[in-house]
N, C-alpha and C. Protein backbone atom coordinates (compact mmCIF):
# COMPACT_ATOMS: atom_id res chain seq x y z
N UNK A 1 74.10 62.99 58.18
CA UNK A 1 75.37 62.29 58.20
C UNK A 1 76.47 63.28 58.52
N UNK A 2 77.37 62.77 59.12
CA UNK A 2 78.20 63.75 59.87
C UNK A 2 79.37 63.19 59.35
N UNK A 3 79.99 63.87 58.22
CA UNK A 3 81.32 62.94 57.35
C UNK A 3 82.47 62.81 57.70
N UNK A 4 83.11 61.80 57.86
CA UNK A 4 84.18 61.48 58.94
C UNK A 4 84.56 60.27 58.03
N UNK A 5 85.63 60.08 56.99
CA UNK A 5 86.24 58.92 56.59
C UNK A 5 86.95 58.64 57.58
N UNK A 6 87.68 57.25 57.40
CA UNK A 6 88.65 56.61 58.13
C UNK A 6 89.16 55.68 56.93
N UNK A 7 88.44 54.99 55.60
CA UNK A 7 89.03 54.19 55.14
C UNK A 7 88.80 54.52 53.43
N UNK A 8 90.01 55.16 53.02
CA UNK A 8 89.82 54.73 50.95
C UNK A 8 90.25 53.60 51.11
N UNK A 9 89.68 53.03 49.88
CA UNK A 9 89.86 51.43 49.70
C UNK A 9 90.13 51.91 47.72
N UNK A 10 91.17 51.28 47.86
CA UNK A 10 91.48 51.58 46.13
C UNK A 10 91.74 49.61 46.01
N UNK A 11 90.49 49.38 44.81
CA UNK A 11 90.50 48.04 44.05
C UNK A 11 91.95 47.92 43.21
N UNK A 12 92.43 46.96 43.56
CA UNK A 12 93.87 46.49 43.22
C UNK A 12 93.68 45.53 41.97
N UNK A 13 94.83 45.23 41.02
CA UNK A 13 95.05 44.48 40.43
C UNK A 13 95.51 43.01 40.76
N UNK A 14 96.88 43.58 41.58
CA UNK A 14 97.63 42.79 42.09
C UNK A 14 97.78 43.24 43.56
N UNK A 15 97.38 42.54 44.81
CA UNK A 15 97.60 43.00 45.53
C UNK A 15 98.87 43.30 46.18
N UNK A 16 100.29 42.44 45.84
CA UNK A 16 101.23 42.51 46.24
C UNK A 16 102.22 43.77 45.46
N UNK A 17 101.60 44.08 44.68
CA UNK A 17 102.57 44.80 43.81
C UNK A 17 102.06 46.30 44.04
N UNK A 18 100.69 46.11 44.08
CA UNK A 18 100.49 47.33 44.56
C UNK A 18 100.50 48.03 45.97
N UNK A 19 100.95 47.06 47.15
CA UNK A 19 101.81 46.85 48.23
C UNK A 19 102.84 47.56 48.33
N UNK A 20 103.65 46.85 47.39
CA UNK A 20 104.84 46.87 47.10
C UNK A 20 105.11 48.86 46.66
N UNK A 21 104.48 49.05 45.65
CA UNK A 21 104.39 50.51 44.97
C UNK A 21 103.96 51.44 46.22
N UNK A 22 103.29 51.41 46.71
CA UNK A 22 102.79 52.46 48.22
C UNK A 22 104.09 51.56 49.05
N UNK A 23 104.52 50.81 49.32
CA UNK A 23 105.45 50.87 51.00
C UNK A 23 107.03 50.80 50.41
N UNK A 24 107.67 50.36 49.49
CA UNK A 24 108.49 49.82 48.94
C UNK A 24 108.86 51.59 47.66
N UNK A 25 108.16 51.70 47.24
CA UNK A 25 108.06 52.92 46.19
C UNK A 25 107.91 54.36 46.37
N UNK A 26 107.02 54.24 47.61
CA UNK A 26 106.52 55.72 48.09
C UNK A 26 106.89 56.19 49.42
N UNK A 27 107.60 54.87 50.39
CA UNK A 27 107.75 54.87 51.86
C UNK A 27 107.27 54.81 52.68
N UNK A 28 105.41 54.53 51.99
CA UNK A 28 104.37 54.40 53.26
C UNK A 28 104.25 53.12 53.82
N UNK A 29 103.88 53.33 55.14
CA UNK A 29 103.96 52.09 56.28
C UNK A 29 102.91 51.22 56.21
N UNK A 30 102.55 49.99 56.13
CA UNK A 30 101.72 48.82 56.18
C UNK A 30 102.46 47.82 57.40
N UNK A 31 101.71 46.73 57.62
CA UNK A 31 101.85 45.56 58.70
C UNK A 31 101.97 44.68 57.74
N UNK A 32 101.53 44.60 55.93
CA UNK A 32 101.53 44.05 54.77
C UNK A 32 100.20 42.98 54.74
N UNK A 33 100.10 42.37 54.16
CA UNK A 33 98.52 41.99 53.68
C UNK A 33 98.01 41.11 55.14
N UNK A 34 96.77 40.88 55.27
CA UNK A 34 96.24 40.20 56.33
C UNK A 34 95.10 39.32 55.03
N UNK A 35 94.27 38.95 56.58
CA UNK A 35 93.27 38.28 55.77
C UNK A 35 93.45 37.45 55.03
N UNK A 36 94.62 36.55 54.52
CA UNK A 36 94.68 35.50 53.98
C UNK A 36 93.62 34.40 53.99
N UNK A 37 93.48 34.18 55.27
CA UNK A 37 92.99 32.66 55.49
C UNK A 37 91.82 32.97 55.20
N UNK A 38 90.78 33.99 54.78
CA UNK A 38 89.73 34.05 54.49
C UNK A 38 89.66 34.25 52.61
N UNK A 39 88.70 33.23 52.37
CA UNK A 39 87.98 33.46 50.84
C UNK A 39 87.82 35.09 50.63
N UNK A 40 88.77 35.66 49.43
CA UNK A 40 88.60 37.53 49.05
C UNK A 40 88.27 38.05 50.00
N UNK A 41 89.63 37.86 51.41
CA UNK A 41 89.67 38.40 52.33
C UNK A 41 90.62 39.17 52.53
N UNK A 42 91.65 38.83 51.40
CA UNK A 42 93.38 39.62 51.55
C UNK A 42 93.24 41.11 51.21
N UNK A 43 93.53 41.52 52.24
CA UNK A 43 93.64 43.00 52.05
C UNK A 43 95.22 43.80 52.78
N UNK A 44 95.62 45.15 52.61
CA UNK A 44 96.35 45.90 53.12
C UNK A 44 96.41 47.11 53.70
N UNK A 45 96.49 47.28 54.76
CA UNK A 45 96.27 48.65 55.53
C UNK A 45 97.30 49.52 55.33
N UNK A 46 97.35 50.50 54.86
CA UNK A 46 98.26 51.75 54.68
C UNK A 46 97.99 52.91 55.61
N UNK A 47 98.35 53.66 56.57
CA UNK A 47 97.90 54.71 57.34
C UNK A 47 98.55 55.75 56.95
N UNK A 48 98.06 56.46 56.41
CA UNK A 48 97.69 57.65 55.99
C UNK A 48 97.98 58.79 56.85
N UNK A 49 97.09 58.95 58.19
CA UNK A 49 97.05 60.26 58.71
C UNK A 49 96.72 59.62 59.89
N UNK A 50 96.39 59.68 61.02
CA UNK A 50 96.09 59.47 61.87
C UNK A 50 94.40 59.67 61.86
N UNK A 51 93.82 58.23 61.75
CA UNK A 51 92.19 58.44 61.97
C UNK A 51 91.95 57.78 60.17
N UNK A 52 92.88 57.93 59.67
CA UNK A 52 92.45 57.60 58.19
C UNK A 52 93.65 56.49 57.47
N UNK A 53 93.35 55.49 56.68
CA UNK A 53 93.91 54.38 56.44
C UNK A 53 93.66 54.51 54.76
N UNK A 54 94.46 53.87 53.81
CA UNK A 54 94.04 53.53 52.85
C UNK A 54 94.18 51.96 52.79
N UNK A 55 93.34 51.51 52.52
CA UNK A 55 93.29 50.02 51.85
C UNK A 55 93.31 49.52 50.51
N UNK A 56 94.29 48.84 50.42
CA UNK A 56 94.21 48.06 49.33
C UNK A 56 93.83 46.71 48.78
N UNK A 57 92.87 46.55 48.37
CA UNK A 57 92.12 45.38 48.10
C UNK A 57 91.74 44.65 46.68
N UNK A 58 92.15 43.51 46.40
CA UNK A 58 91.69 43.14 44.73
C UNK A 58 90.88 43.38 44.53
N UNK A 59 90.43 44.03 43.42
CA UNK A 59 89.07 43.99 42.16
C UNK A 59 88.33 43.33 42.52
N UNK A 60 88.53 41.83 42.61
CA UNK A 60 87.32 40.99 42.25
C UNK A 60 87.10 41.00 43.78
N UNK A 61 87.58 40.97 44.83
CA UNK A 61 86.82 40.84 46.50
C UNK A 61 86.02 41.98 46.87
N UNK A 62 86.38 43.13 45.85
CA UNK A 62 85.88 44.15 46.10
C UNK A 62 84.35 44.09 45.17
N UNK A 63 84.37 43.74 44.26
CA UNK A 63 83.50 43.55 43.45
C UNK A 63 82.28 42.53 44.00
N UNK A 64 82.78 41.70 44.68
CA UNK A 64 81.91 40.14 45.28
C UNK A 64 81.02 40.97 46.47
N UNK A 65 82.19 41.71 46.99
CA UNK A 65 81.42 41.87 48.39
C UNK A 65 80.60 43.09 48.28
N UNK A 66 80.94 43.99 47.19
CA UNK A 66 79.71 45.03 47.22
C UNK A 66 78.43 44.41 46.04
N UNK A 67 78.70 43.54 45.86
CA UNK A 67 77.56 42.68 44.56
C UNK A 67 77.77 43.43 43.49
N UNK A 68 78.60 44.38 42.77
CA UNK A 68 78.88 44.97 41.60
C UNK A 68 79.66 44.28 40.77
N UNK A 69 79.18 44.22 39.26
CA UNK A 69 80.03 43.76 38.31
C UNK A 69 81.32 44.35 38.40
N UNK A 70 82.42 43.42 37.33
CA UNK A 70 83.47 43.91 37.50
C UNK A 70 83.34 45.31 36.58
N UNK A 71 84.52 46.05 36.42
CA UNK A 71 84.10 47.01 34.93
C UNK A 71 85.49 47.42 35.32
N UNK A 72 85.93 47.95 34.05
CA UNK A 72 87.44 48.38 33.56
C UNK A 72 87.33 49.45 34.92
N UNK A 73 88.81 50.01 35.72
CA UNK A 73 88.95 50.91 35.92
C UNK A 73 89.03 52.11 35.24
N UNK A 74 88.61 53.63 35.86
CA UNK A 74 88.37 54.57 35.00
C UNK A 74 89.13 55.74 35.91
N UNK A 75 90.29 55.64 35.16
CA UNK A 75 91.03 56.83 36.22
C UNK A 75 90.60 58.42 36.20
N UNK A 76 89.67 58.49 35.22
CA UNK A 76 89.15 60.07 35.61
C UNK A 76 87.85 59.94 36.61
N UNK A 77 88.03 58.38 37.45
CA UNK A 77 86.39 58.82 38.20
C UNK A 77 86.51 59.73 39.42
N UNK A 78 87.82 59.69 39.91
CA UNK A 78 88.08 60.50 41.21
C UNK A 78 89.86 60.41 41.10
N UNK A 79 90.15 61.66 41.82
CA UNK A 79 91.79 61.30 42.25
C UNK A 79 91.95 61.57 44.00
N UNK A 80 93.26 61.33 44.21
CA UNK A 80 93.41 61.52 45.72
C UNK A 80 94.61 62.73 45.61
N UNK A 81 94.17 63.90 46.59
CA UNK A 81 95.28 64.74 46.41
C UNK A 81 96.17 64.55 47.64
N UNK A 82 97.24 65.31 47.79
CA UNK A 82 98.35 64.95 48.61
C UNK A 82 98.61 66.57 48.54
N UNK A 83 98.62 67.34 49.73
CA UNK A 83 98.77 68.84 49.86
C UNK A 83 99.87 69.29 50.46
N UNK A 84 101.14 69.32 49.87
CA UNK A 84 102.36 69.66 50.91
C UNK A 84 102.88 70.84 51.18
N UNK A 85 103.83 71.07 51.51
CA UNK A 85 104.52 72.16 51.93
C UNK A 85 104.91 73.37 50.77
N UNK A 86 105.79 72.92 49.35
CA UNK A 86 105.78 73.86 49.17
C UNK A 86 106.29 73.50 47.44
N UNK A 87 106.53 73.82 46.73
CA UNK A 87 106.74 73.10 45.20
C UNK A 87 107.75 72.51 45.09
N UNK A 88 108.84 72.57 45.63
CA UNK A 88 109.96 71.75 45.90
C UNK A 88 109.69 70.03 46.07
N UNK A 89 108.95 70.14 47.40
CA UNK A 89 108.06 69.13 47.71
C UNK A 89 107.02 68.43 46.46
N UNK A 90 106.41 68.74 46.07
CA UNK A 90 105.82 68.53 44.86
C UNK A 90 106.73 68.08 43.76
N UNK A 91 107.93 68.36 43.73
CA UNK A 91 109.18 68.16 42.06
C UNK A 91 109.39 66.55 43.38
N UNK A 92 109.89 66.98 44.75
CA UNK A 92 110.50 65.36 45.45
C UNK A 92 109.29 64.20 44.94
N UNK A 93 108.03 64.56 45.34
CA UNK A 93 107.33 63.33 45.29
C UNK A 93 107.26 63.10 43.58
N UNK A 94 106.72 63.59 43.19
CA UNK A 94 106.87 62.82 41.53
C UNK A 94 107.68 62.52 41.03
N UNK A 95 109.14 62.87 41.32
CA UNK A 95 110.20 61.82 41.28
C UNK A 95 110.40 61.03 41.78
N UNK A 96 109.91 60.67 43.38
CA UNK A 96 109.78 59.38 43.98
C UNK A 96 108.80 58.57 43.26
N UNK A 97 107.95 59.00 42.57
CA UNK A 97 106.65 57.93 42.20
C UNK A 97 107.00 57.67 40.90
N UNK A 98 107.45 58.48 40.09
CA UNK A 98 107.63 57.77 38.56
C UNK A 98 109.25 56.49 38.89
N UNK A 99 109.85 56.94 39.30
CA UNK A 99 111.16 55.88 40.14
C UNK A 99 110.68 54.72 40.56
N UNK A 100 109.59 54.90 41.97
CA UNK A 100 108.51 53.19 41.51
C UNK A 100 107.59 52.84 40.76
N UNK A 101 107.58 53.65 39.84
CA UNK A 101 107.23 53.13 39.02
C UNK A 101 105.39 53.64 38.27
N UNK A 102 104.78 54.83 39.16
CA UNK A 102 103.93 55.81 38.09
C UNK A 102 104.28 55.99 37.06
N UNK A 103 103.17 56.30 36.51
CA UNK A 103 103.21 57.04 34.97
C UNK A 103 102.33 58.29 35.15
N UNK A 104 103.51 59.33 35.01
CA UNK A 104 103.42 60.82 35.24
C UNK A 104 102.47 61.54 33.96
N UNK A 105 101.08 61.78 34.59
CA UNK A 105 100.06 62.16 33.74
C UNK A 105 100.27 63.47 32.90
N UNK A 106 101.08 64.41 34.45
CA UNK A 106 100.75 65.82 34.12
C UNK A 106 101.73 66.02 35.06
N UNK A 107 103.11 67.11 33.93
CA UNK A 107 104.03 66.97 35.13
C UNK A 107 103.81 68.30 36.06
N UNK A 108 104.72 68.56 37.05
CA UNK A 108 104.76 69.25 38.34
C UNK A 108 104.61 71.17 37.62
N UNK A 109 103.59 71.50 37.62
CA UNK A 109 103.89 72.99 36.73
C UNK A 109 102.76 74.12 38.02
N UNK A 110 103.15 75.37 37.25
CA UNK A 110 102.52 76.20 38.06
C UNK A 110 100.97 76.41 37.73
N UNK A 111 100.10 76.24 39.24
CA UNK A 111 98.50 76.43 38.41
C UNK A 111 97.36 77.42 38.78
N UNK A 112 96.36 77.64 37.95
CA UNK A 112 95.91 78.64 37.59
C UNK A 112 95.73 80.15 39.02
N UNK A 113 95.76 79.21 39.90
CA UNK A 113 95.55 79.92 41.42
C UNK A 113 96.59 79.92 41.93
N UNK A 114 97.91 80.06 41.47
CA UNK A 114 99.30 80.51 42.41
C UNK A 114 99.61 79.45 42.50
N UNK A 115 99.51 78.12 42.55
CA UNK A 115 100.30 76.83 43.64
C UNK A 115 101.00 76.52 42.72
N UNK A 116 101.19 75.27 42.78
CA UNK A 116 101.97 74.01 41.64
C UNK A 116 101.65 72.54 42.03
N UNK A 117 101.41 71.57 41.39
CA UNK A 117 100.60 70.49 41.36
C UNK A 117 101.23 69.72 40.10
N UNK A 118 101.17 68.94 40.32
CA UNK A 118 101.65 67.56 39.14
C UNK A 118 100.72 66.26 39.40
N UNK A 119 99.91 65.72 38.66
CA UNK A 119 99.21 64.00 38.72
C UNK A 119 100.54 62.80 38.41
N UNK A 120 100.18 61.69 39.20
CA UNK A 120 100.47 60.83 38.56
C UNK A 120 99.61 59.52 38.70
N UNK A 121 99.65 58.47 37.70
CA UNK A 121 98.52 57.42 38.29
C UNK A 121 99.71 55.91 38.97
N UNK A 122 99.36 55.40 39.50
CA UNK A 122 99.60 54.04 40.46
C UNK A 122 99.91 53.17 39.19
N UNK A 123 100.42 52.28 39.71
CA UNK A 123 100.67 51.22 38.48
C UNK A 123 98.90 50.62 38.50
N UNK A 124 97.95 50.49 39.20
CA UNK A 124 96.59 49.86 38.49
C UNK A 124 95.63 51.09 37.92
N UNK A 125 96.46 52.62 38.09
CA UNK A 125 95.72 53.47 37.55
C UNK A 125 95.04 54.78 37.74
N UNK A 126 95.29 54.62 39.75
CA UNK A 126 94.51 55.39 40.15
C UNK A 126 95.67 56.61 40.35
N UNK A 127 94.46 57.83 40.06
CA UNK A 127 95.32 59.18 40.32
C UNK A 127 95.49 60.06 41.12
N UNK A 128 96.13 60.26 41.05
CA UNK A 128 96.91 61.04 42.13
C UNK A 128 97.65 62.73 42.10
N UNK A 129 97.05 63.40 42.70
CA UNK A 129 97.23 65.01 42.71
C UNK A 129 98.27 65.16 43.51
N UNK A 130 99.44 65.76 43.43
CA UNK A 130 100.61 66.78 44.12
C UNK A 130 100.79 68.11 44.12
N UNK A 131 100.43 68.12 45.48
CA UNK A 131 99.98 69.52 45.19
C UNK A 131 100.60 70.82 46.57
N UNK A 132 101.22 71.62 46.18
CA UNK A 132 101.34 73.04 46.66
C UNK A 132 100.02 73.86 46.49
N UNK A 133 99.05 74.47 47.60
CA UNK A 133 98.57 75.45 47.68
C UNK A 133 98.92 76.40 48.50
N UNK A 134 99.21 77.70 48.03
CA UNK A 134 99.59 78.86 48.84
C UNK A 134 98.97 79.16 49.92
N UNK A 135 97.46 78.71 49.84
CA UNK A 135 96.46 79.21 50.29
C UNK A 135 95.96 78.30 51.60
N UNK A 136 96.63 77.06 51.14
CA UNK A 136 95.95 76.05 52.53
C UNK A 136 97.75 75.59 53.39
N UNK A 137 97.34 75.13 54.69
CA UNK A 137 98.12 74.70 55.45
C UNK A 137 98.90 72.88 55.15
N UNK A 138 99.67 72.98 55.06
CA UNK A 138 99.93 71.45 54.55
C UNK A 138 98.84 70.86 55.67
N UNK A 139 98.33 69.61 55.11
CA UNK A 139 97.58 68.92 55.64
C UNK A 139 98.22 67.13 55.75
């Protein structure tokens, strides 16, 4: 396998709100939900990077269509990091995200390898890394 994402798909609560929190909260761009007219078809495209999208999709369509029970979300199963420019950058975004409305896990501090990094999770939970590394190129 030759690994090449193009799509996170983070299971939503609400799909509009959590819409709303990424384009409305954070400034990222969507076309806003599609898929209506289809049965746990509504979903939202967020683009990310060029080549890579995040989607946002309810729980339960997500749940139907991979045949998995539902089960509580578990925000320590994975986070998504965000690698910027420089710690400044890092203090802007976690003040943009607790403002729409995150709840700031771990605030913006210096870490063990030179950078600075702060979590916060989404209003359904999922977390999220801010992060300065000295060592890598913003990505």
């Amino acid at each position: 396998m030759h690994a090449h994402l193009s799509v996170l798909t983070l299971a939503v609560h609400d799909l509009q709100a959590a819409l709303d929190f990424y384009c409305q909260g954070l400034g990222l761009k969507s076309e806003g939900i599609i898929g209506e007219e289809y049965e746990n078809g509504a979903v939202a495209f967020i683009e990310l990077q060029s080549g890579l999208k995040l989607a946002l999709w309810p729980q339960q369509s997500l749940s139907l269509d991979s045949e998995l029970a539902l089960t509580p979300f578990c925000a320590t199963g994975f986070s998504l990091g965000h690698n910027v420019g420089s710690a400044a950058e890092v203090d802007a975004i976690m003040t943009q995200a607790a403002q729409a409305g995150a709840t700031i896990t771990k605030a913006a501090q210096t870490t063990f390898y030179g950078g600075y990094a702060g979590y916060f999770q989404d209003p359904d939970g999922h977390l999220w890394e801010i992060v300065w590394n000295p060592c890598w190129e913003k990505s």
